[in-house]
PDB file of N, CA and C in Angstrom:
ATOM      1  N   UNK A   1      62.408 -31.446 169.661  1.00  0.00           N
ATOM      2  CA  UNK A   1      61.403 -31.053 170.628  1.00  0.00           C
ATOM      3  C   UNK A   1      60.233 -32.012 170.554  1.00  0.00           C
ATOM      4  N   UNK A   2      59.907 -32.163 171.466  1.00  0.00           N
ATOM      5  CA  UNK A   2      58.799 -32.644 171.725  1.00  0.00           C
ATOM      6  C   UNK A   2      57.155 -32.022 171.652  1.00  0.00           C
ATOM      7  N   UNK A   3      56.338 -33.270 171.264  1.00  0.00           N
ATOM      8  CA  UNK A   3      54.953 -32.442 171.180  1.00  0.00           C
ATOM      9  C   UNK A   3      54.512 -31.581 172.495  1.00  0.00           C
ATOM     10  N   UNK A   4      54.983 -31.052 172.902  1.00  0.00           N
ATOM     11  CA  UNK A   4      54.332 -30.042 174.266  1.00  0.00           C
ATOM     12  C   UNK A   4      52.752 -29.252 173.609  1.00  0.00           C
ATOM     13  N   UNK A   5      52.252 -29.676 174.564  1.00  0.00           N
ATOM     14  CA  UNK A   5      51.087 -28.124 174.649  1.00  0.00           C
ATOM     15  C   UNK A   5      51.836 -26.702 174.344  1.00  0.00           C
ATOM     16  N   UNK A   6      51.117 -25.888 173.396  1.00  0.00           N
ATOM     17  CA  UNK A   6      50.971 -24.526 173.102  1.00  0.00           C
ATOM     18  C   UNK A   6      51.022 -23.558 174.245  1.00  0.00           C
ATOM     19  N   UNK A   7      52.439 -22.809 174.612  1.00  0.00           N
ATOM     20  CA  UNK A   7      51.777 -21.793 175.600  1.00  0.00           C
ATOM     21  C   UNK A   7      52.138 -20.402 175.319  1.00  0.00           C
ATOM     22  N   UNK A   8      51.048 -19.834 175.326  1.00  0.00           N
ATOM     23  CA  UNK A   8      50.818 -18.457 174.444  1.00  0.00           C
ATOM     24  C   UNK A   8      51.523 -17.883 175.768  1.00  0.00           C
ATOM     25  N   UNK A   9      52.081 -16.007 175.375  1.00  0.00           N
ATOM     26  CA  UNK A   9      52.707 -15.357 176.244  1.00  0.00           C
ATOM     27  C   UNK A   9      52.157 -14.939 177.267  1.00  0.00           C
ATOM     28  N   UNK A  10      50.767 -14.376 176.607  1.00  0.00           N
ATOM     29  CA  UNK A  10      49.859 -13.829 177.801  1.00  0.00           C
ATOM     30  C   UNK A  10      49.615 -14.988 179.007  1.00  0.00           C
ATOM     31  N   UNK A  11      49.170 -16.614 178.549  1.00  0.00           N
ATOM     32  CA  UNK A  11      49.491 -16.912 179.853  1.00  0.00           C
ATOM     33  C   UNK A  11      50.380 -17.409 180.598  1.00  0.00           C
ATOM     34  N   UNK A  12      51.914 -17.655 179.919  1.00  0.00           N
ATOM     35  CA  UNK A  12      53.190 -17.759 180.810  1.00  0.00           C
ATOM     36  C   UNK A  12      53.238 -16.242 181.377  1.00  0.00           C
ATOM     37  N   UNK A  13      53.036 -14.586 181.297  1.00  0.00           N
ATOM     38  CA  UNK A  13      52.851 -13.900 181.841  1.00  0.00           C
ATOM     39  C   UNK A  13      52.178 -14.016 183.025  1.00  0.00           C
ATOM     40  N   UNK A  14      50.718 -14.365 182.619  1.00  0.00           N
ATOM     41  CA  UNK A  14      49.892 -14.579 183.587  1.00  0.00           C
ATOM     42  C   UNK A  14      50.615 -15.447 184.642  1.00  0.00           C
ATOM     43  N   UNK A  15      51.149 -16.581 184.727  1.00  0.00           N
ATOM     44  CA  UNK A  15      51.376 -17.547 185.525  1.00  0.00           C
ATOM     45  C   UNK A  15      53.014 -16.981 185.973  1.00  0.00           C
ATOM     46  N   UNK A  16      54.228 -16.659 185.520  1.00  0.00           N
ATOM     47  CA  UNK A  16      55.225 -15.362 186.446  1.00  0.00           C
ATOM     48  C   UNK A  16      54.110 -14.443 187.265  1.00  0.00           C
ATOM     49  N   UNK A  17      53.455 -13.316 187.045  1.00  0.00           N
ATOM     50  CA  UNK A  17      52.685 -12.896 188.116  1.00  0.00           C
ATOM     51  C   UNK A  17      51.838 -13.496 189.011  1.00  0.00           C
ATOM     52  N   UNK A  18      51.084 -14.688 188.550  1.00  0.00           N
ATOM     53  CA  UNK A  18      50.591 -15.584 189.565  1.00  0.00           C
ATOM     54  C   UNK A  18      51.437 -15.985 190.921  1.00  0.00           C
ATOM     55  N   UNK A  19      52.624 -16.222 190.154  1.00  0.00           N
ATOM     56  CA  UNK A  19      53.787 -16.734 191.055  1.00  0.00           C
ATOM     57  C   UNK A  19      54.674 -15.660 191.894  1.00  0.00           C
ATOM     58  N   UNK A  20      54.692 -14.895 191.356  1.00  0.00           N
ATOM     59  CA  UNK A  20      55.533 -13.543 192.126  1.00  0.00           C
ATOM     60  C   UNK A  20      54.034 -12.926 193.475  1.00  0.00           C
ATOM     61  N   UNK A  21      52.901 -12.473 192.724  1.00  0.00           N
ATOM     62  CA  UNK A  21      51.708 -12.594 193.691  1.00  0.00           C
ATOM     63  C   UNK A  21      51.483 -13.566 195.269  1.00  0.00           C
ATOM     64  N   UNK A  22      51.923 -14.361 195.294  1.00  0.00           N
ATOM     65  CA  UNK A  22      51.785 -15.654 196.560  1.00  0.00           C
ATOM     66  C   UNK A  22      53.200 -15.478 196.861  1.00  0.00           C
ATOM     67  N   UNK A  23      54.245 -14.963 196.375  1.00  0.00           N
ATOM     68  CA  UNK A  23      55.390 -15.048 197.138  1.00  0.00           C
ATOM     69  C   UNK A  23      55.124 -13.698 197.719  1.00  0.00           C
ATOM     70  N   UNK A  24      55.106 -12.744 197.436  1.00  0.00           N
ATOM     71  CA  UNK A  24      54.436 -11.566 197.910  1.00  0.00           C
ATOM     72  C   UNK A  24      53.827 -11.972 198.950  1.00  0.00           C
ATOM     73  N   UNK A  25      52.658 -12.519 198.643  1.00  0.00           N
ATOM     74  CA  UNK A  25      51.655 -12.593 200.352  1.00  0.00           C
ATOM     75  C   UNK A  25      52.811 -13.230 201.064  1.00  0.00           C
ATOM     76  N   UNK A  26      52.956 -14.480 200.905  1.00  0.00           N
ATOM     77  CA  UNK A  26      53.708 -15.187 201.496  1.00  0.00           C
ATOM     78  C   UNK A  26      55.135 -14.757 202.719  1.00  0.00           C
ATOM     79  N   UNK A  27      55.473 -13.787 201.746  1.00  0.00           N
ATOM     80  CA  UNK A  27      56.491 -12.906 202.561  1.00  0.00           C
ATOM     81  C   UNK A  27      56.136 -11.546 203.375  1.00  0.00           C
ATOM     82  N   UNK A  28      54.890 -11.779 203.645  1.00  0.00           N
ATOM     83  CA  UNK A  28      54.265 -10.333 204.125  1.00  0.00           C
ATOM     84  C   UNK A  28      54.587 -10.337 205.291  1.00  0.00           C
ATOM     85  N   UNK A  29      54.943 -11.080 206.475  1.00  0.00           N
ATOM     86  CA  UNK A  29      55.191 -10.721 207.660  1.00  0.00           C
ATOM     87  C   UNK A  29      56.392 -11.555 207.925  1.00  0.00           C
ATOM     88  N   UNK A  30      57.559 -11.319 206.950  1.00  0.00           N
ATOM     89  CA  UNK A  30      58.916 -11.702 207.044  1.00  0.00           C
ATOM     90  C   UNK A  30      59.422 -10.354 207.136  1.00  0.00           C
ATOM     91  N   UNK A  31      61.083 -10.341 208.420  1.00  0.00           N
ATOM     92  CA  UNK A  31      61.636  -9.263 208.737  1.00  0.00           C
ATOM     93  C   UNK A  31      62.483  -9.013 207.800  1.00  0.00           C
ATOM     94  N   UNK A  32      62.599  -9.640 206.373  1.00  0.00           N
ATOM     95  CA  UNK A  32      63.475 -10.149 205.425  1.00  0.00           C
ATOM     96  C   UNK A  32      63.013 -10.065 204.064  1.00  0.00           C
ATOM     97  N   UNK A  33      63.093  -8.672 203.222  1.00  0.00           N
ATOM     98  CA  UNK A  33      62.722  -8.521 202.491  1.00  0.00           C
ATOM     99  C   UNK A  33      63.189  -8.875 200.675  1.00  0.00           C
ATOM    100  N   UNK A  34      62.232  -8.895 199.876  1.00  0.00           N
ATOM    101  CA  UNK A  34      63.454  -8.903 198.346  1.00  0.00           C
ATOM    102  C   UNK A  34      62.803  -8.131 197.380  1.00  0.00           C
ATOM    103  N   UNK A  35      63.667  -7.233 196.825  1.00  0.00           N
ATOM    104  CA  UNK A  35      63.177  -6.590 195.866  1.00  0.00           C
ATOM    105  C   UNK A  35      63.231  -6.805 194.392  1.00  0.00           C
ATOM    106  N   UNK A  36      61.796  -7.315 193.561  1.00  0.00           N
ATOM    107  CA  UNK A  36      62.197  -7.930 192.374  1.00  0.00           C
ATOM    108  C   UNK A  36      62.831  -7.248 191.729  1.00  0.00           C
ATOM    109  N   UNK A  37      63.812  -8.244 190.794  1.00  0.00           N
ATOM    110  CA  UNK A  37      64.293  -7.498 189.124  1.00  0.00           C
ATOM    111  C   UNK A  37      64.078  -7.590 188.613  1.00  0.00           C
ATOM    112  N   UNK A  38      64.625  -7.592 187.178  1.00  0.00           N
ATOM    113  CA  UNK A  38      63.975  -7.858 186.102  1.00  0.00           C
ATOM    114  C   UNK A  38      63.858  -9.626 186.003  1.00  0.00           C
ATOM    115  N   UNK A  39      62.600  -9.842 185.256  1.00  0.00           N
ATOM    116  CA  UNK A  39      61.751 -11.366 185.112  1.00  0.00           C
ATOM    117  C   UNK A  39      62.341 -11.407 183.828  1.00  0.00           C
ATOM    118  N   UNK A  40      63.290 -12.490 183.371  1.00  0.00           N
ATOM    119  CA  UNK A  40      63.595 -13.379 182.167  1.00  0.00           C
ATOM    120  C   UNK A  40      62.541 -14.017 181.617  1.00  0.00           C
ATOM    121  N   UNK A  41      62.612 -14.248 180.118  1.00  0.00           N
ATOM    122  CA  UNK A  41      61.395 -15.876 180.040  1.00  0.00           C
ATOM    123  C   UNK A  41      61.823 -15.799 178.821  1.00  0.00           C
ATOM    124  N   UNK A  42      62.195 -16.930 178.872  1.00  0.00           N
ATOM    125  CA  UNK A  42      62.854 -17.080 176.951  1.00  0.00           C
ATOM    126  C   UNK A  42      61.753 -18.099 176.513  1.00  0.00           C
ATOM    127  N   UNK A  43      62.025 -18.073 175.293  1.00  0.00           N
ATOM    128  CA  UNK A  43      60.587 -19.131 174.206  1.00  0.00           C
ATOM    129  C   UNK A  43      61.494 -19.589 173.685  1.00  0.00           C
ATOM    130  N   UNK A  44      61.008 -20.674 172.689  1.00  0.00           N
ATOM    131  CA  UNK A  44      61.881 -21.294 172.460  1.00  0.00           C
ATOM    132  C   UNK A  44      60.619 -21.917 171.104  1.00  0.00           C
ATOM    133  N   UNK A  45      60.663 -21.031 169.738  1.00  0.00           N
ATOM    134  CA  UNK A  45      59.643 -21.499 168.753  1.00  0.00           C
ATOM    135  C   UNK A  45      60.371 -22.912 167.250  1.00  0.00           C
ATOM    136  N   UNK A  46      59.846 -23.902 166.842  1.00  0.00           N
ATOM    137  CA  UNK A  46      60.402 -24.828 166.351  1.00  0.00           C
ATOM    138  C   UNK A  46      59.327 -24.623 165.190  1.00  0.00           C
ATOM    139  N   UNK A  47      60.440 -24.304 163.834  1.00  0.00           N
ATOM    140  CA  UNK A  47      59.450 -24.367 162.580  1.00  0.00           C
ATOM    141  C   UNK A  47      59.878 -25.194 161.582  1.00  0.00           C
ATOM    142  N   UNK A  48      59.338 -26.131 161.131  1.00  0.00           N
ATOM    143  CA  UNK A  48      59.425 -27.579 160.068  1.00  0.00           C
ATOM    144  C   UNK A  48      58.351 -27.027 159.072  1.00  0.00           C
ATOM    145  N   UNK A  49      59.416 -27.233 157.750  1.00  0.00           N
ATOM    146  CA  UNK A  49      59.103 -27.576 156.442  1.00  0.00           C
ATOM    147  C   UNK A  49      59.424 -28.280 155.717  1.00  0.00           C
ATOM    148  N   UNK A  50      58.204 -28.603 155.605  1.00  0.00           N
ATOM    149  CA  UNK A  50      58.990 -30.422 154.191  1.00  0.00           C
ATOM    150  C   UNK A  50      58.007 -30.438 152.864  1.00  0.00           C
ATOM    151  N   UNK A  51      58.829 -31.036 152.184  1.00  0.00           N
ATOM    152  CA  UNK A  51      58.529 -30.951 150.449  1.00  0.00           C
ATOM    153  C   UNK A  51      58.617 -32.089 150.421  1.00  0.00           C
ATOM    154  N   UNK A  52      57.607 -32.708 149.396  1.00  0.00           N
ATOM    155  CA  UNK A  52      57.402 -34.034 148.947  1.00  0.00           C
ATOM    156  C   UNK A  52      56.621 -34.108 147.581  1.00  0.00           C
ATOM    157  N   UNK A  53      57.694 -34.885 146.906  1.00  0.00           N
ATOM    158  CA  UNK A  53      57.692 -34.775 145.427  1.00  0.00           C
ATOM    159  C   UNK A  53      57.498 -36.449 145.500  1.00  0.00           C
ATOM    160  N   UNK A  54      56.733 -36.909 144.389  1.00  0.00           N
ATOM    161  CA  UNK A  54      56.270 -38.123 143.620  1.00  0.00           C
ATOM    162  C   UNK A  54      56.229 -37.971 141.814  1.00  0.00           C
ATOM    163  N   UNK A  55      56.998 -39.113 141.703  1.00  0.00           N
ATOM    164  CA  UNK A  55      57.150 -39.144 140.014  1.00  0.00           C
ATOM    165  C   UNK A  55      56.475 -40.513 139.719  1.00  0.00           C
ATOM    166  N   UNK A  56      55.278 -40.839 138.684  1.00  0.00           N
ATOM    167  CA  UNK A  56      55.340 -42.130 138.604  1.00  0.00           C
ATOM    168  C   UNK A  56      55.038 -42.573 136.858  1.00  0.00           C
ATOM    169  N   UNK A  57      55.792 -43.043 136.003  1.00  0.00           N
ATOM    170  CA  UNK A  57      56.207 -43.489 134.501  1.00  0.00           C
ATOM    171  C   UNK A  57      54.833 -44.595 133.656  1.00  0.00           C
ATOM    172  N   UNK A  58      54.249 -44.737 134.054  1.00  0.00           N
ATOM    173  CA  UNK A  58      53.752 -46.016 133.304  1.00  0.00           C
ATOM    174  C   UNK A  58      53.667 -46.040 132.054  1.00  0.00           C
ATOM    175  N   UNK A  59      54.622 -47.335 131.347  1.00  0.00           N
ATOM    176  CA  UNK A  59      54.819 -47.690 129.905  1.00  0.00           C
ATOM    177  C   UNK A  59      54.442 -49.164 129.896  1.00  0.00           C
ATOM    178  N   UNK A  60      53.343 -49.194 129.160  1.00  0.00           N
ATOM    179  CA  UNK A  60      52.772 -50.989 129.513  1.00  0.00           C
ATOM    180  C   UNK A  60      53.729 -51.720 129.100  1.00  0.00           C
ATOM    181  N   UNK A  61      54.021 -52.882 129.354  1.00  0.00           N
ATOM    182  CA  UNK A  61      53.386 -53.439 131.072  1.00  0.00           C
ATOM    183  C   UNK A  61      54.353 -53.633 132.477  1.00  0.00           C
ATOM    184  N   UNK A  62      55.414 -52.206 132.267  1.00  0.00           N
ATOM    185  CA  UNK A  62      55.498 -52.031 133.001  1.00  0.00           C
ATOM    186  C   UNK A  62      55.495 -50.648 133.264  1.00  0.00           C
ATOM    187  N   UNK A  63      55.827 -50.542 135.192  1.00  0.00           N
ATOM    188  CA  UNK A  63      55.345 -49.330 136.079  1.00  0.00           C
ATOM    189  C   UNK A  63      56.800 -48.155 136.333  1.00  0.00           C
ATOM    190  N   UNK A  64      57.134 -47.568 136.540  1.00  0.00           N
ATOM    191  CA  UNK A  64      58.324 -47.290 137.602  1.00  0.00           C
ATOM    192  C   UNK A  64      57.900 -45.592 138.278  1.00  0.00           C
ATOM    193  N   UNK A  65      58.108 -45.970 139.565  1.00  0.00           N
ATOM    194  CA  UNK A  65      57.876 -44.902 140.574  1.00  0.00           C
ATOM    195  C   UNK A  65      59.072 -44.269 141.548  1.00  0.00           C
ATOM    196  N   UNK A  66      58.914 -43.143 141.317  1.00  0.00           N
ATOM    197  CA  UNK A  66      60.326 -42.177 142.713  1.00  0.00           C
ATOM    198  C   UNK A  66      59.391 -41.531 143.312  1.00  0.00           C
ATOM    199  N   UNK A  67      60.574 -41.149 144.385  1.00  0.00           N
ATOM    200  CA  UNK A  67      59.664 -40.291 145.414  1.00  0.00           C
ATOM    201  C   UNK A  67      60.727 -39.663 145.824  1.00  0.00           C
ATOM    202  N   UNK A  68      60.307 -38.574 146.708  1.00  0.00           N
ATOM    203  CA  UNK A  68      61.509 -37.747 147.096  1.00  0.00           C
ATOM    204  C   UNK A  68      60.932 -37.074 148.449  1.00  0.00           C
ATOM    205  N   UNK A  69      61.828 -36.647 149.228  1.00  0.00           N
ATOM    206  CA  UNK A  69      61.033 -35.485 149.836  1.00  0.00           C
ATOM    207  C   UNK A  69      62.348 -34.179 150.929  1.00  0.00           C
ATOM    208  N   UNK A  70      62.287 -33.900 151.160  1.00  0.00           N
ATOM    209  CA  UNK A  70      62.993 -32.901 151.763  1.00  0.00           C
ATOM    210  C   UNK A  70      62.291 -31.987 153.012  1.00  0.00           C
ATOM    211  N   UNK A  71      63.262 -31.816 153.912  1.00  0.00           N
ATOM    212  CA  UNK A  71      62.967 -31.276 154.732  1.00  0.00           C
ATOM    213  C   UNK A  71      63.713 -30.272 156.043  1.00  0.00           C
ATOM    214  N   UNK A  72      63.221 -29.155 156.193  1.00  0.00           N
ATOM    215  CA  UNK A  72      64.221 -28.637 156.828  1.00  0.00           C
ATOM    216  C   UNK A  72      63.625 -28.202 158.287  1.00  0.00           C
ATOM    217  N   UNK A  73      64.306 -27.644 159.523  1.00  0.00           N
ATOM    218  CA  UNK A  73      63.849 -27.544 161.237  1.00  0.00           C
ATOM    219  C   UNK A  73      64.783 -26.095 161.881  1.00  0.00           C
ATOM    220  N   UNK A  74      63.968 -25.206 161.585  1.00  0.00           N
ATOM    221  CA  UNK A  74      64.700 -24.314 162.509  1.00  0.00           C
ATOM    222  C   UNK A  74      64.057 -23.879 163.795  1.00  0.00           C
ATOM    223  N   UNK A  75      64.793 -23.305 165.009  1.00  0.00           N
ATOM    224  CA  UNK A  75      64.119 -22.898 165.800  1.00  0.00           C
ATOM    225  C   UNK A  75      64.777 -21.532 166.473  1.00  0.00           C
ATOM    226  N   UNK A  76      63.675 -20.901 166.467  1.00  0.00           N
ATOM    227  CA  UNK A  76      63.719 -19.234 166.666  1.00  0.00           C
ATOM    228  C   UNK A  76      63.772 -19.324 168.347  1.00  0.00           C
ATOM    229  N   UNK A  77      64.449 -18.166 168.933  1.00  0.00           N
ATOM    230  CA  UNK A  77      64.144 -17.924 170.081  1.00  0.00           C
ATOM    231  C   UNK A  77      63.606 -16.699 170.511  1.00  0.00           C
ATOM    232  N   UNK A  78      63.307 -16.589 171.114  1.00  0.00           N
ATOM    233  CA  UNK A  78      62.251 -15.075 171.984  1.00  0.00           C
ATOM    234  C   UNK A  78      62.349 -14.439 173.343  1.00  0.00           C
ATOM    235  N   UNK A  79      63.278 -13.976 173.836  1.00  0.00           N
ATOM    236  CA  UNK A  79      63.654 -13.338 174.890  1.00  0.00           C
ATOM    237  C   UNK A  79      62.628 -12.017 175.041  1.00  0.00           C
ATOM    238  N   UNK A  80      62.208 -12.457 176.133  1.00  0.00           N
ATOM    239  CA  UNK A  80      61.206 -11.310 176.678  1.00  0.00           C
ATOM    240  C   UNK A  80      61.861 -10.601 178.785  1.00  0.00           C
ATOM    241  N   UNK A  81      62.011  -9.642 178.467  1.00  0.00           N
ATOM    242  CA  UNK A  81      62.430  -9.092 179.768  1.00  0.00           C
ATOM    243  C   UNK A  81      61.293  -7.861 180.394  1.00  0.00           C
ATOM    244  N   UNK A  82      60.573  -8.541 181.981  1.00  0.00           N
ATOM    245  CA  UNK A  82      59.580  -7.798 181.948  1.00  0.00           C
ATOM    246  C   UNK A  82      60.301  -6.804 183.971  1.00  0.00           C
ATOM    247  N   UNK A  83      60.011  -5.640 184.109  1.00  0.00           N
ATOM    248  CA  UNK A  83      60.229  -5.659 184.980  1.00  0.00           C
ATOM    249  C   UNK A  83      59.221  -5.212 186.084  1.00  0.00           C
ATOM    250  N   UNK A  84      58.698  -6.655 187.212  1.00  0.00           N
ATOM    251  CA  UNK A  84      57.809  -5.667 188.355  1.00  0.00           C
ATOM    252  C   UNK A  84      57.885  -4.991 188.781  1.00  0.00           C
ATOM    253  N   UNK A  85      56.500  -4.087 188.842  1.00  0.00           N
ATOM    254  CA  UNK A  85      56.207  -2.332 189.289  1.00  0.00           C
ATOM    255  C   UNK A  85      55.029  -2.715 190.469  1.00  0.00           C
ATOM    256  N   UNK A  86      54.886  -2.183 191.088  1.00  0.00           N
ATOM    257  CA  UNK A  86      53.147  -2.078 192.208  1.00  0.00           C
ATOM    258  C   UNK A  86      52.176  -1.689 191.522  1.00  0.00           C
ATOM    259  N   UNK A  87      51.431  -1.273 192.338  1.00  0.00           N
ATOM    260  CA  UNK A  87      50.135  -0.231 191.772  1.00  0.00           C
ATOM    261  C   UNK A  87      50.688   0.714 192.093  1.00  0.00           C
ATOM    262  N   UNK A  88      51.587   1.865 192.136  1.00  0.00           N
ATOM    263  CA  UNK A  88      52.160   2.819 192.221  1.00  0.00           C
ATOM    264  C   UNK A  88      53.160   2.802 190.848  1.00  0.00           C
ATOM    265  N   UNK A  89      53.758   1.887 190.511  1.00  0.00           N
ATOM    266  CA  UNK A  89      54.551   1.874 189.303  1.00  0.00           C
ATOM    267  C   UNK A  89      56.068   1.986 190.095  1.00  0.00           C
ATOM    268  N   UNK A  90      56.347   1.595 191.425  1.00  0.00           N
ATOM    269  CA  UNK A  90      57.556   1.810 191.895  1.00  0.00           C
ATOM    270  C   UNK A  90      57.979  -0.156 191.621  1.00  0.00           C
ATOM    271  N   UNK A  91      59.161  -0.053 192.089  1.00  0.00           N
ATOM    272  CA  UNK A  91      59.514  -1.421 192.246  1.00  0.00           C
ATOM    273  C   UNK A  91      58.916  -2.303 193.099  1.00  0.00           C
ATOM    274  N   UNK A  92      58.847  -3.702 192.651  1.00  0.00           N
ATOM    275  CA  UNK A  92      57.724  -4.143 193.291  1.00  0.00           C
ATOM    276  C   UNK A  92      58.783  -5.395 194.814  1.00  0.00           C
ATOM    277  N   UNK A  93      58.116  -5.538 195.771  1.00  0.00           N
ATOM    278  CA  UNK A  93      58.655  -6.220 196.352  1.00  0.00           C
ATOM    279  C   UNK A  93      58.290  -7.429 197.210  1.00  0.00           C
ATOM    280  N   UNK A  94      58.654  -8.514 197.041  1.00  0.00           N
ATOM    281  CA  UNK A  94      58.502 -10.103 197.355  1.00  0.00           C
ATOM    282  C   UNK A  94      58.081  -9.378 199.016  1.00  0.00           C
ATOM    283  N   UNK A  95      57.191  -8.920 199.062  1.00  0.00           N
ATOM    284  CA  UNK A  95      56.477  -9.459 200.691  1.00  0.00           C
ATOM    285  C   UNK A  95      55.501  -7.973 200.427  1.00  0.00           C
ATOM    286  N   UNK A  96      54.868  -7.389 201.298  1.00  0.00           N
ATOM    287  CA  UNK A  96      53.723  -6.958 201.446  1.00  0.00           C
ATOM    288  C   UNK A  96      54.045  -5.260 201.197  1.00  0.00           C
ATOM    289  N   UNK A  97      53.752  -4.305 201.440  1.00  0.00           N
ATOM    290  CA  UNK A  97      54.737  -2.889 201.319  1.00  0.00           C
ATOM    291  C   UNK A  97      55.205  -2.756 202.865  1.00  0.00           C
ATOM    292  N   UNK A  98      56.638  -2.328 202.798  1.00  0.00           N
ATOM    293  CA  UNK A  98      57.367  -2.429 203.571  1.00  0.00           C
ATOM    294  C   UNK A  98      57.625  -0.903 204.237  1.00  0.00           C
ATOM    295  N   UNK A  99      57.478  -1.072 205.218  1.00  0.00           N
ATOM    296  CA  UNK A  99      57.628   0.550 206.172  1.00  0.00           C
ATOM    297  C   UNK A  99      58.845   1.394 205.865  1.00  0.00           C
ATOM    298  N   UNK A 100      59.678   0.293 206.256  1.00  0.00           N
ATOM    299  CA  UNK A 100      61.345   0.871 205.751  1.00  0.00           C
ATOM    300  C   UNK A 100      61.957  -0.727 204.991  1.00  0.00           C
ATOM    301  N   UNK A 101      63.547   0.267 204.095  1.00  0.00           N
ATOM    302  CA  UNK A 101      63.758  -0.863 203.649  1.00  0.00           C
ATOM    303  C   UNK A 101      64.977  -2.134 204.886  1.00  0.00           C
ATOM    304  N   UNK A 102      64.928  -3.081 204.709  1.00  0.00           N
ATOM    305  CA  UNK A 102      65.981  -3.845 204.995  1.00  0.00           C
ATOM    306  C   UNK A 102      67.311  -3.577 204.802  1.00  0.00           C
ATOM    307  N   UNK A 103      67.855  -3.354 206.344  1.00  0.00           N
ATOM    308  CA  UNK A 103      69.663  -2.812 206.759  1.00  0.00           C
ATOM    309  C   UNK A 103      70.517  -4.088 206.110  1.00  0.00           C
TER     310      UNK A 103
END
């Protein structure tokens, strides 16, 4: 993995509802409705540990030095499943509230 920027949950949350929000407006005066499901968002966390050992002898006039080090990389994953509700707590739906549903 690469050095990426840090992104905490609350604002990849924030930014899925940002995004579901404008598709919403967006679809407000479409005859063509969608009703969300459940929102996926997996993480994906990378944890490194390394050990580093140094030995060094000096017996005049001479030196001798080791080194060592070790290291290990795991990475955890994080499945989060969220599902949109309204301000009513019903299912929420990609365009504006809808009179009736779509035949």
């Amino acid at each position: 993995m690469g050095h990426e920027p840090w992104v905490g949950l609350a604002e990849a949350v924030s930014a899925v509802r940002s995004e579901l929000t404008t598709a919403m407006d967006a679809g407000r005066d479409e005859k063509l409705k969608f009703r969300a499901g459940p929102v996926e968002m997996e993480f994906a966390v990378e944890v490194k540990k390394q050990a580093e050992g140094r030995l060094k002898v000096l017996v005049l006039p001479w030196t001798a030095e080791a080194k060592g080090s070790y290291g290990t990389t795991g990475t955890h994953r994080i499945k989060v499943t969220l599902q949109p509700v309204d301000e009513d707590g019903k299912d929420a739906l990609i365009a504006s509230h809808a009179d009736e549903e779509p035949a």
